[in-house]
Protein backbone atom coordinates (compact mmCIF):
# COMPACT_ATOMS: atom_id res chain seq x y z
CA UNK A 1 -63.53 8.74 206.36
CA UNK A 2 -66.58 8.29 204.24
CA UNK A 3 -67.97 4.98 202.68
CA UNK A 4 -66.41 4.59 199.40
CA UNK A 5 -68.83 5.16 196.39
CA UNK A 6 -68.78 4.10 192.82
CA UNK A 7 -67.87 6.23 189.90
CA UNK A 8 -70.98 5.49 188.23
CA UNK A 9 -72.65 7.44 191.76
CA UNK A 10 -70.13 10.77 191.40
CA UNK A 11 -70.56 10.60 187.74
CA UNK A 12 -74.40 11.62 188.61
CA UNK A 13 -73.11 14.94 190.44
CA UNK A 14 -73.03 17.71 188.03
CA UNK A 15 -70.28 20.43 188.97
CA UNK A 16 -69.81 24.13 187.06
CA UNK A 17 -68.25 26.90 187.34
CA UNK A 18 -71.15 29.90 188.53
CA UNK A 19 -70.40 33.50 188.87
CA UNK A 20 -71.96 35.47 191.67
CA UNK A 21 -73.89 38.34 190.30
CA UNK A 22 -75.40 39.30 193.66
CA UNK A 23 -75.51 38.43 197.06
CA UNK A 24 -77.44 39.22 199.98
CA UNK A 25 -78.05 38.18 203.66
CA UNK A 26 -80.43 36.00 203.89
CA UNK A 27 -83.95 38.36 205.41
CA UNK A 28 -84.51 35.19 208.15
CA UNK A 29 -81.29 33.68 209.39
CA UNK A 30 -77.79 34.63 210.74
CA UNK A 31 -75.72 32.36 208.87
CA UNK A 32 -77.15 32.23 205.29
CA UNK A 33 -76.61 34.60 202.21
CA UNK A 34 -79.01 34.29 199.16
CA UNK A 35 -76.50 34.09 196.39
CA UNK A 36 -77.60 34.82 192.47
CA UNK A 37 -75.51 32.91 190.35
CA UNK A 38 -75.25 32.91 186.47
CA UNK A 39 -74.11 29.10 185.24
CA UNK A 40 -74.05 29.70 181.68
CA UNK A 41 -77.34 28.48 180.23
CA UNK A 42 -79.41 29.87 183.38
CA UNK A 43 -79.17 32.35 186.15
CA UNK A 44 -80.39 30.58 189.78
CA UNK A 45 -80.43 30.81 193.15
CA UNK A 46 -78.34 29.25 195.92
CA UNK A 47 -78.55 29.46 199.87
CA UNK A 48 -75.44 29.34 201.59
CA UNK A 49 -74.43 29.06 205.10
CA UNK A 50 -71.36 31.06 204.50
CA UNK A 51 -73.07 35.01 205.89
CA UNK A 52 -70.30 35.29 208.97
CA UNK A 53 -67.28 33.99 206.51
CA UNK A 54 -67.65 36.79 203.66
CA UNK A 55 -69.80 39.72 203.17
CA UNK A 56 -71.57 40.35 200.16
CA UNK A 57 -69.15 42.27 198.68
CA UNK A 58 -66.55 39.70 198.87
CA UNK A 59 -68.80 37.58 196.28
CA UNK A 60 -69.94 39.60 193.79
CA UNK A 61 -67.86 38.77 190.62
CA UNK A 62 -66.30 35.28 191.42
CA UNK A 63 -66.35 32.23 189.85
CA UNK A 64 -67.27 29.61 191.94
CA UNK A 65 -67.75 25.95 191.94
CA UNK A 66 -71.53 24.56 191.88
CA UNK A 67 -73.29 21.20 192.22
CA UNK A 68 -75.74 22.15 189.86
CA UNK A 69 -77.91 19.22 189.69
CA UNK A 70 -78.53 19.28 193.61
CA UNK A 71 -82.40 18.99 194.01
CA UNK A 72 -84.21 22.33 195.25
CA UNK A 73 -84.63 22.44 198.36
CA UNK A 74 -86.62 25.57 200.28
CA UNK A 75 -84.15 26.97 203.02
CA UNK A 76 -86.24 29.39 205.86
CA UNK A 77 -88.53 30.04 202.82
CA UNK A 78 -85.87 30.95 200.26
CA UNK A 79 -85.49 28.16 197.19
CA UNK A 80 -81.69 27.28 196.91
CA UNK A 81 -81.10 25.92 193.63
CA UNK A 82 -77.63 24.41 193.65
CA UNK A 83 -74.94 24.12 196.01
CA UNK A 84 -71.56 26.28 196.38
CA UNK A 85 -68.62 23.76 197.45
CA UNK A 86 -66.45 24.94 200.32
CA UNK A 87 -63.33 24.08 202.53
CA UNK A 88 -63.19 24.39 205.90
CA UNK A 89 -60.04 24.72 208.14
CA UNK A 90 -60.46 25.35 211.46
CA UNK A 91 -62.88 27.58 212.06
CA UNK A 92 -62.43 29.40 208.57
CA UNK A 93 -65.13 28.60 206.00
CA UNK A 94 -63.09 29.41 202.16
CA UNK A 95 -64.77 28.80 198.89
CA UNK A 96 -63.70 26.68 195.85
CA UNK A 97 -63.02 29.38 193.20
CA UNK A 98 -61.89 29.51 189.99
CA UNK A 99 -58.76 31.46 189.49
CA UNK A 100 -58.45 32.11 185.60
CA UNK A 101 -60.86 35.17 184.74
CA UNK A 102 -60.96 33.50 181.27
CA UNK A 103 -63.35 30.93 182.92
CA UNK A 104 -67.13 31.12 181.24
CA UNK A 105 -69.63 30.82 183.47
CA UNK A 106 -71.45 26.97 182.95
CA UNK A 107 -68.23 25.39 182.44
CA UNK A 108 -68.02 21.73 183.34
CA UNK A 109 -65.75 20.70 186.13
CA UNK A 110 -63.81 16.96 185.22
């Protein structure tokens, strides 16, 4: 188990709703996929290492959950702008998505 840490310190993290527009394999690495991701007020990029759980086709159109505050960070030369949030069980890799199609992209998670 993780440390324990203060609301005041998860009250900094910043998570939204994004939907994936596009996604692509990253051009130089095996496990990432460059992911373009509309979150309301802006459009970004995000770098995931999620390539040999779903295909690009599998993305395009969901609503996903995003730290959106994450600092950028520059991923095998790629800027990632955010970070997707994920479950893993076992070997299986699934993504936090947003079931109700109602959902706006940007929308605060509580």
């Amino acid at each position: 188990m993780a440390d324990p840490i203060t609301y005041e310190t998860f009250a900094k993290v910043e998570l939204r709703v994004a939907k994936v527009l596009e996604a692509r394999p990253h051009p130089n690495a095996d496990k990432l996929m460059l992911l373009q991701v509309d979150v309301g007020d802006v459009q970004k990029q995000i770098v995931a290492g999620i390539r040999q759980h779903y295909t690009p086709e599998q993305l395009v159109g969901k609503s996903i959950v995003v730290v959106n505050n994450l600092e950028p960070a520059m991923l095998r030369g790629e800027a990632s702008n955010g970070m997707l949030l994920a479950a893993t069980s076992g070997e299986k890799v699934i993504l936090l998505t947003v079931d109700d199609p109602d959902c706006v992209p940007g929308a605060k998670i509580k």
